[in-house]
N, C-alpha and C. Protein backbone atom coordinates (compact mmCIF):
# COMPACT_ATOMS: atom_id res chain seq x y z
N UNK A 1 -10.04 -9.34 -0.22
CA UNK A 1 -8.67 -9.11 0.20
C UNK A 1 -8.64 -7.87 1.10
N UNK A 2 -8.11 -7.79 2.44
CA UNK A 2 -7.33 -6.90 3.19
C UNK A 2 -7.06 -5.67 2.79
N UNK A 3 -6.08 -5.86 1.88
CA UNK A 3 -5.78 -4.88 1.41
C UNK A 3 -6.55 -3.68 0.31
N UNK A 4 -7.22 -4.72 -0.75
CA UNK A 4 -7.93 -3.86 -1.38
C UNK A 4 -9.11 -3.18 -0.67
N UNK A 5 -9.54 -3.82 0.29
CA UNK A 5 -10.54 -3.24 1.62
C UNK A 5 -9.89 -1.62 2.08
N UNK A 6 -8.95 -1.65 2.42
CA UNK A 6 -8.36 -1.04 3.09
C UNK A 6 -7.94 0.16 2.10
N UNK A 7 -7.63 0.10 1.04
CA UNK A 7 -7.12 1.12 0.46
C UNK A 7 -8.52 1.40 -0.63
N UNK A 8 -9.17 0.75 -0.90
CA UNK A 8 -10.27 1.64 -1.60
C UNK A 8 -11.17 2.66 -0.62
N UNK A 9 -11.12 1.87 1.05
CA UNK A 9 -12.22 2.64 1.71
C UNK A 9 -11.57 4.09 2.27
N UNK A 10 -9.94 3.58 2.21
CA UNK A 10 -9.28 4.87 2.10
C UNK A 10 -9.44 5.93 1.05
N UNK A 11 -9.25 5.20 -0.40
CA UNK A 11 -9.51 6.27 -1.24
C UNK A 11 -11.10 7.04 -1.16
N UNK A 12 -12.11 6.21 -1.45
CA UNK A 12 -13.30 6.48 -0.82
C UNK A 12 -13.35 7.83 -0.47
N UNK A 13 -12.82 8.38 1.05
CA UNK A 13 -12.52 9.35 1.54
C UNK A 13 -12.26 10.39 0.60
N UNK A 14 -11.72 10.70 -0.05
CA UNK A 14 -11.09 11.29 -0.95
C UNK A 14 -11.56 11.51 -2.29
N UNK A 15 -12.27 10.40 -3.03
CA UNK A 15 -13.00 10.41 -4.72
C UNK A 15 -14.16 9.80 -4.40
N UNK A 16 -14.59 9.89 -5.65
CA UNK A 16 -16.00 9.22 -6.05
C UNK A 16 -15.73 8.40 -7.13
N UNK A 17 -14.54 8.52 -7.87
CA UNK A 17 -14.01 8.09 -8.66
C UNK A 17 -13.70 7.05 -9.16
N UNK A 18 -14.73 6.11 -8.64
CA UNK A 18 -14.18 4.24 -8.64
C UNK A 18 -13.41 3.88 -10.02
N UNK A 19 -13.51 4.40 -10.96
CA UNK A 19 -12.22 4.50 -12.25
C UNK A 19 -10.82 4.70 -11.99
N UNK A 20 -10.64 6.02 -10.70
CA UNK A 20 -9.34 6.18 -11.04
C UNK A 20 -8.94 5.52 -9.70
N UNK A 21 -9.72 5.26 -9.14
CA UNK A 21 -9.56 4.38 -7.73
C UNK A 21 -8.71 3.08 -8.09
N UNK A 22 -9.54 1.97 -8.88
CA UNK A 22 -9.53 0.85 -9.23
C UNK A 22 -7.69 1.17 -10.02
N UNK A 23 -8.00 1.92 -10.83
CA UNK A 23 -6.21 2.76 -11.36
C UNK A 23 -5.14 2.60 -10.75
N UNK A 24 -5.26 3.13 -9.66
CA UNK A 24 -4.82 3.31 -8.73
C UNK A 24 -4.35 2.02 -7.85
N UNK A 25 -5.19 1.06 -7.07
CA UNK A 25 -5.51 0.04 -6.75
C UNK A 25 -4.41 -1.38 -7.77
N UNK A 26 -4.83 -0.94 -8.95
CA UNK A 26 -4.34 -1.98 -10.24
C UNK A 26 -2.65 -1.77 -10.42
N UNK A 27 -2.49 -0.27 -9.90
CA UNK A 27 -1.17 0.24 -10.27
C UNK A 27 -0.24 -0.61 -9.14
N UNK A 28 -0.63 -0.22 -7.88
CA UNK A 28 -0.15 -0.65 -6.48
C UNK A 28 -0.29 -2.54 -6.65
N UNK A 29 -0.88 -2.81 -7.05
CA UNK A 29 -1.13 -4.75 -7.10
C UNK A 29 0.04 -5.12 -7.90
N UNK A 30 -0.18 -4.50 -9.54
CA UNK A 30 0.79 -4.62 -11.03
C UNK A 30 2.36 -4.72 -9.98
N UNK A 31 2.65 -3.35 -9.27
CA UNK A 31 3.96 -3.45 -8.69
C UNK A 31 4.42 -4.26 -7.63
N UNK A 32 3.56 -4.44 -7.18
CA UNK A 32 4.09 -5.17 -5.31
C UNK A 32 4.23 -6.83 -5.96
N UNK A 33 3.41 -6.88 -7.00
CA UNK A 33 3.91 -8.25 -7.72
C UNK A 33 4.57 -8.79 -8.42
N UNK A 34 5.66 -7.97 -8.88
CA UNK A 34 6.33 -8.10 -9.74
C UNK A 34 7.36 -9.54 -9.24
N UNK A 35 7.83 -10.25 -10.35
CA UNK A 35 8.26 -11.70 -9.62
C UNK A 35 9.26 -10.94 -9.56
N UNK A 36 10.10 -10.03 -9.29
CA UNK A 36 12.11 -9.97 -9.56
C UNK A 36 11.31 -9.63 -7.49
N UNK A 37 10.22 -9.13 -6.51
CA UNK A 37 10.06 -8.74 -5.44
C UNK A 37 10.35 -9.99 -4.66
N UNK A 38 10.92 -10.49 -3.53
CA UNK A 38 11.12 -11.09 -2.91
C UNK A 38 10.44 -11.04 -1.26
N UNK A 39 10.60 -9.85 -1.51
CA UNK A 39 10.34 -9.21 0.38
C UNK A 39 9.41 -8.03 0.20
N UNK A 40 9.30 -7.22 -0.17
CA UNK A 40 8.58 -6.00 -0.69
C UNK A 40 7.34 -6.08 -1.85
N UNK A 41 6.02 -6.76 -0.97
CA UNK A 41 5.26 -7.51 -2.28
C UNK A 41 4.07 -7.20 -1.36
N UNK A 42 3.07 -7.77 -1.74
CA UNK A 42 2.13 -7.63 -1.52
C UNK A 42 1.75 -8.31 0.19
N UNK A 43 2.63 -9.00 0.59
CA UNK A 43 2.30 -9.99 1.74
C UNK A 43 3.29 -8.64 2.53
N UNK A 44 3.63 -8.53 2.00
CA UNK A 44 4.80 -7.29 3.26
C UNK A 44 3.89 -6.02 3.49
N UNK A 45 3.03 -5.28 2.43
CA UNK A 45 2.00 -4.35 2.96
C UNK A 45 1.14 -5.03 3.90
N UNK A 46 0.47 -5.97 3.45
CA UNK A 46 -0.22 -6.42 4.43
C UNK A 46 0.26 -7.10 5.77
N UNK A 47 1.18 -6.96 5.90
CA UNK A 47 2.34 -7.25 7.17
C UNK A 47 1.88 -5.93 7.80
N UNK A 48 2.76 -5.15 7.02
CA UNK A 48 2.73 -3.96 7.52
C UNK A 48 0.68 -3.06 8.23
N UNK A 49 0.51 -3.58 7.36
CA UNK A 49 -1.26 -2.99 7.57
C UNK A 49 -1.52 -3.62 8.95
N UNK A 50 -1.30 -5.20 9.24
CA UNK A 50 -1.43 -5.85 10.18
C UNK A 50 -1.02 -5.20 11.11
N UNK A 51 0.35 -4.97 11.42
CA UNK A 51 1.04 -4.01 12.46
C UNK A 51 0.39 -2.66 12.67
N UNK A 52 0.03 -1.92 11.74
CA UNK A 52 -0.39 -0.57 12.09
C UNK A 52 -1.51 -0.23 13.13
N UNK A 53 -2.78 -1.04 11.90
CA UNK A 53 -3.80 -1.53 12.89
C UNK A 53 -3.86 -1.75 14.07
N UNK A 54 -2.93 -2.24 14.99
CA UNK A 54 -2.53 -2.59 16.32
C UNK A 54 -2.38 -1.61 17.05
N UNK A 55 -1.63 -0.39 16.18
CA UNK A 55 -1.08 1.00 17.25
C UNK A 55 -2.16 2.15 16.01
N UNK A 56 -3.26 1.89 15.38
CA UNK A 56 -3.97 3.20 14.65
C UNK A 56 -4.16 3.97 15.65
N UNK A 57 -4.59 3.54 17.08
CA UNK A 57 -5.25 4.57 18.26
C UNK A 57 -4.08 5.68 18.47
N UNK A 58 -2.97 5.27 18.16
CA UNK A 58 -1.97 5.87 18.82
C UNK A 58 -1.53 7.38 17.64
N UNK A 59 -2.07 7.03 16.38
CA UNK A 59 -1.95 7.77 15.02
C UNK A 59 -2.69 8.76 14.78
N UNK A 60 -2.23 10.20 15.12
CA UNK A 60 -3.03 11.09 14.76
C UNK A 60 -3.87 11.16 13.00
N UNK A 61 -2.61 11.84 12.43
CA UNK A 61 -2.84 11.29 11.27
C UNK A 61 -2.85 10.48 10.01
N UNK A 62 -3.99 9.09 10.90
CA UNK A 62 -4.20 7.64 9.57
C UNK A 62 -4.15 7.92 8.45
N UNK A 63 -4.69 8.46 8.16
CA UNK A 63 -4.68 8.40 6.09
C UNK A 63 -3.38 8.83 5.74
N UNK A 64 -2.48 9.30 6.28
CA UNK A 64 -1.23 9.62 5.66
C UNK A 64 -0.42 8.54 6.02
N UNK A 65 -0.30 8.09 6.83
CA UNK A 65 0.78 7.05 7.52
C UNK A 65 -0.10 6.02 6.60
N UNK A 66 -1.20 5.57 6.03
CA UNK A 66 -1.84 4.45 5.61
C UNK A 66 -1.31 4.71 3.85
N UNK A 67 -1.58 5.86 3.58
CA UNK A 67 -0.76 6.33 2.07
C UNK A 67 0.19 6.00 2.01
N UNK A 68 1.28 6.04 2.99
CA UNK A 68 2.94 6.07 2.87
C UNK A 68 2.88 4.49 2.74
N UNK A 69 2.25 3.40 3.92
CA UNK A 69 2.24 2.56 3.92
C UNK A 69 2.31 1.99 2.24
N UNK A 70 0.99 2.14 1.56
CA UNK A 70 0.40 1.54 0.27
C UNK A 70 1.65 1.94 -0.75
N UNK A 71 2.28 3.13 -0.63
CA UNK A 71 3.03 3.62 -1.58
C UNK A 71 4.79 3.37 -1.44
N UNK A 72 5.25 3.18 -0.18
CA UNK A 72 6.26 3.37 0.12
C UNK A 72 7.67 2.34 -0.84
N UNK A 73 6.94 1.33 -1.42
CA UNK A 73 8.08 0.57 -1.97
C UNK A 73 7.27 0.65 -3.20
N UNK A 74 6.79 1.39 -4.34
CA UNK A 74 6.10 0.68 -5.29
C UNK A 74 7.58 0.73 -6.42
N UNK A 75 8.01 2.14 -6.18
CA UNK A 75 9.08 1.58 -7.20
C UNK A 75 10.07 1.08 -6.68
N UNK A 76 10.58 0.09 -7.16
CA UNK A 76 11.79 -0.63 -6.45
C UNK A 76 12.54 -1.36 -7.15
N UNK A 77 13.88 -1.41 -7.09
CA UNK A 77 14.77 -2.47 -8.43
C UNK A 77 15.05 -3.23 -7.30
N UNK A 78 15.08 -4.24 -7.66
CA UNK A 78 16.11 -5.53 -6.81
C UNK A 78 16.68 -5.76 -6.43
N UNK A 79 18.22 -4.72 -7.66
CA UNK A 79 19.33 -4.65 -7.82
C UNK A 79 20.50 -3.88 -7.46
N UNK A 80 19.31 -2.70 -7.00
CA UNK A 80 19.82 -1.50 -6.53
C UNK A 80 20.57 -1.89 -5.07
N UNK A 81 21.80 -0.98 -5.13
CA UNK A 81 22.02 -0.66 -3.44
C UNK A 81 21.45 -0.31 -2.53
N UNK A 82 20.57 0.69 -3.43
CA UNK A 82 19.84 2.15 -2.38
C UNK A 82 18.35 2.09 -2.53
N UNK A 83 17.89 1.20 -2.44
CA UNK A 83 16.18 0.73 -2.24
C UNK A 83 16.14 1.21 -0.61
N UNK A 84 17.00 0.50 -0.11
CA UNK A 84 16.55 1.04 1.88
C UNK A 84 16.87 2.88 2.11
């Protein structure tokens, strides 16, 4: 998968830690899948990853814009007004 490519070789950078990596990794999957997600799931990061990829040259600093990416909707109600 794309994504788990992408965000372990990111973490990588950062740990040695393949425990709290995989943690990590398991935490971000557990949420983006939750069935109440409609739009904000796992096919929408990787939307989003798709798009980035296209303009990375243009990104000073990747690993942060690639963090925000992985993280940016994990918590999310459904129900809420104020998710956007």
């Amino acid at each position: 998968m794309a994504l788990f490519h992408s965000f372990t070789t990111l973490m990588n950078r950062y740990s040695d830690d393949k425990e709290m990596i995989a943690n990590y990794w398991n935490e971000i999957q557990n949420q983006y899948s939750q069935s109440s997600r409609y739009y904000h799931n796992l096919s929408h990061l990787e939307n989003m990853l798709n798009e980035f990829n296209d303009v990375q040259h243009l990104i000073q600093d990747y690993d942060s814009i690639l963090f925000a990416i992985f993280y940016h909707d994990i918590v999310y109600k459904s129900t809420s007004n104020q998710n956007e």
